[in-house]
Protein backbone atom coordinates (compact mmCIF):
# COMPACT_ATOMS: atom_id res chain seq x y z
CA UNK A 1 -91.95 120.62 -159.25
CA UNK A 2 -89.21 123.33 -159.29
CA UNK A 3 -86.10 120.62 -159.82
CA UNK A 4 -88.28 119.88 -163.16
CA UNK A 5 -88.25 123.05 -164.01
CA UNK A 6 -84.65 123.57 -163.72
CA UNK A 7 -83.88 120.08 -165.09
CA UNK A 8 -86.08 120.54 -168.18
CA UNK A 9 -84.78 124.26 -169.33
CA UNK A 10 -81.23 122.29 -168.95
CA UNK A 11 -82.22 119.52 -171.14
CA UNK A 12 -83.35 121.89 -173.49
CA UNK A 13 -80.17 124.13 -173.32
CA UNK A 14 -78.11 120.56 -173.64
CA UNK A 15 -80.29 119.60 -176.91
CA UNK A 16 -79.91 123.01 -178.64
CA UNK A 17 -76.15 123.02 -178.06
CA UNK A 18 -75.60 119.40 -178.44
CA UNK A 19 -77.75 118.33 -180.91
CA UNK A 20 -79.79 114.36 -180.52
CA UNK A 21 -77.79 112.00 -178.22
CA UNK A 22 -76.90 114.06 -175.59
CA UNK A 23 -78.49 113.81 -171.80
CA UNK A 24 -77.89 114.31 -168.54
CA UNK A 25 -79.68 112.61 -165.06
CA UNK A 26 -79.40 112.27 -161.38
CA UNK A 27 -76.95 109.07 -160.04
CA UNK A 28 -77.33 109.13 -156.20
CA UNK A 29 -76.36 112.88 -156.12
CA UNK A 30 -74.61 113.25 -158.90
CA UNK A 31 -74.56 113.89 -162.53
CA UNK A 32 -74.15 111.21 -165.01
CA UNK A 33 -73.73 112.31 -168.99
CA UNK A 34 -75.27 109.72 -171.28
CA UNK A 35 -74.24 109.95 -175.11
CA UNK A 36 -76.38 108.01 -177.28
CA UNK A 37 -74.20 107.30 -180.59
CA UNK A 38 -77.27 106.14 -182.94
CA UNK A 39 -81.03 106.46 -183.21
CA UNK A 40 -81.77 103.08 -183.40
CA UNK A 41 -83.62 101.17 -180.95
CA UNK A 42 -82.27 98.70 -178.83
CA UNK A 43 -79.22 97.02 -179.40
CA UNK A 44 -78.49 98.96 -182.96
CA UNK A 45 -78.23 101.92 -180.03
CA UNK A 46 -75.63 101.89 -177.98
CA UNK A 47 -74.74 104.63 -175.28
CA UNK A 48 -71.60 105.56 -173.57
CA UNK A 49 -71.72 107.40 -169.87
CA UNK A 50 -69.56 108.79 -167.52
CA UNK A 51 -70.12 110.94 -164.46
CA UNK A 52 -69.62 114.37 -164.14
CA UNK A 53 -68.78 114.75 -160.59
CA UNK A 54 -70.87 117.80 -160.43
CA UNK A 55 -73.43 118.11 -157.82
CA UNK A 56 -76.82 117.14 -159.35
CA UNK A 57 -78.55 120.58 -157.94
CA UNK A 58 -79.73 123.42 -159.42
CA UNK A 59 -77.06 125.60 -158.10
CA UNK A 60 -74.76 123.12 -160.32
CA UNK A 61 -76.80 123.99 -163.81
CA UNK A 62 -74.50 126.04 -164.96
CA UNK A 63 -71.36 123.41 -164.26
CA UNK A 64 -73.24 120.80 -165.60
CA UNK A 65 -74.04 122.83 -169.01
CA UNK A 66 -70.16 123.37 -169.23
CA UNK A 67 -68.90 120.48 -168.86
CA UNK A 68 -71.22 118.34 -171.53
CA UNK A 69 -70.38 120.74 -173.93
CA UNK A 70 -66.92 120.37 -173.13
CA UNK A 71 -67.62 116.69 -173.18
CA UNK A 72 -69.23 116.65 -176.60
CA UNK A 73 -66.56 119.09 -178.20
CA UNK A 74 -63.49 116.85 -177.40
CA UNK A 75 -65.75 113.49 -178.58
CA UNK A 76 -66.28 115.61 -181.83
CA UNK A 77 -62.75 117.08 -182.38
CA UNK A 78 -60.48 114.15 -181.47
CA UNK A 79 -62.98 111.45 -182.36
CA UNK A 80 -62.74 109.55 -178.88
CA UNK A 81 -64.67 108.16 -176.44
CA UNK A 82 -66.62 109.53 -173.49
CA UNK A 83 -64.84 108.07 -171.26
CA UNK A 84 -61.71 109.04 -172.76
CA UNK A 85 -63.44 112.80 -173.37
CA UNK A 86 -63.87 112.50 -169.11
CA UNK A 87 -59.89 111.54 -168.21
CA UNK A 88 -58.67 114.39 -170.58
CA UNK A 89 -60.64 116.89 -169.10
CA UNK A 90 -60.25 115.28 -165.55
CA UNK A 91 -56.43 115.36 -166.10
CA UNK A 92 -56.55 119.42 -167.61
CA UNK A 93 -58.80 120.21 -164.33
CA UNK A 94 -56.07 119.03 -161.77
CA UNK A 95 -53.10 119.93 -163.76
CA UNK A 96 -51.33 122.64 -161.83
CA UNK A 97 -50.88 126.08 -162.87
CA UNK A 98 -47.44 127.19 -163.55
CA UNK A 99 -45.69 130.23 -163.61
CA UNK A 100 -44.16 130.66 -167.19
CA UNK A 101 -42.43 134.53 -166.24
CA UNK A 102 -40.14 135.65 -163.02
CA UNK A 103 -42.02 137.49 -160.60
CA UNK A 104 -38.74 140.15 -160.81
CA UNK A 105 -39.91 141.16 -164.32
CA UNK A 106 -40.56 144.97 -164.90
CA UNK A 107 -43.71 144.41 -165.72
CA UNK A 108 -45.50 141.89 -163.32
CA UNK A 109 -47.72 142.39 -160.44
CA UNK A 110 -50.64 145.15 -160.23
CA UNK A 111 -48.96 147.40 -161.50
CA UNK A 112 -48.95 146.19 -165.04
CA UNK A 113 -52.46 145.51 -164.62
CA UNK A 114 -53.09 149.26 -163.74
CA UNK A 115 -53.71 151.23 -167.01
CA UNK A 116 -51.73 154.29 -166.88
CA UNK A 117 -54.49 156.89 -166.73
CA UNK A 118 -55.82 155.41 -163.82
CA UNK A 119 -52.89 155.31 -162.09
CA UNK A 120 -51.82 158.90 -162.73
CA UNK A 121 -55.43 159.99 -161.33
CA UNK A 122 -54.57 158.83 -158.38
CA UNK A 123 -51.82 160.31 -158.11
CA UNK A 124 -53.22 163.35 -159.05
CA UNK A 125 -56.50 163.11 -156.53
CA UNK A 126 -53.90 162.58 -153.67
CA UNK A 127 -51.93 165.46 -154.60
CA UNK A 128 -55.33 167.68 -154.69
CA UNK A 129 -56.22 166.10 -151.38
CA UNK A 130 -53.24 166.63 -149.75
CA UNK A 131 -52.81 170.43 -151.04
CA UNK A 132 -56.50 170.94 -149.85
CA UNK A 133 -55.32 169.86 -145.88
């Protein structure tokens, strides 16, 4: 009873996001993403799936909510496939990061992250602390 749950507030997350066409179901363990381009019946109804590769769990809701919409917003911006929706994403998942400045730049590392005011309180607070000994 509680994987319905889960599985039926995801549905209805999916629909409201997605729109008609859109669903989602278990495939020995994992998730499979259906797309159903029209609402005929039958043959006049094809469907196009792929899997997700995301755990079908409810631990993985969350993942599998992402990545249909991610799905559905390539199919509906570049006007592909599913499948080719799937080996875009697939290929921008295990794409390796790259470092586009030198590490010897003023301004790298936590101390650009560090706002200012911060930093000078510490400063200050050790100084205080320090005086206090």
């Amino acid at each position: 009873m509680p994987q319905q749950k889960w599985f039926a507030r995801l549905r209805g997350q999916i629909k409201d996001r997605c729109g008609m066409g859109w669903g989602i179901a278990d495939r020995n363990g994992d998730t499979q993403l259906t797309r159903r381009i029209n609402d005929g019946k039958q043959h006049q109804n094809p469907r196009q799936s792929v899997q997700l590769g995301v755990p079908w769990n409810p631990a993985c809701s969350g993942e599998i909510f992402l990545k249909v919409c991610q799905h559905k917003q390539l199919v509906d911006e570049r006007h592909c496939s599913l499948a080719e929706a799937k080996k875009k994403l697939d290929a921008k998942d295990s794409a390796t990061p790259t470092i586009t400045r030198s590490l010897e730049e003023e301004d790298s590392g936590w101390e650009a992250v560090i706002d200012p005011r911060c930093r000078n309180a510490r400063v200050t607070s050790r100084s205080r602390f320090i005086a206090s000994s």
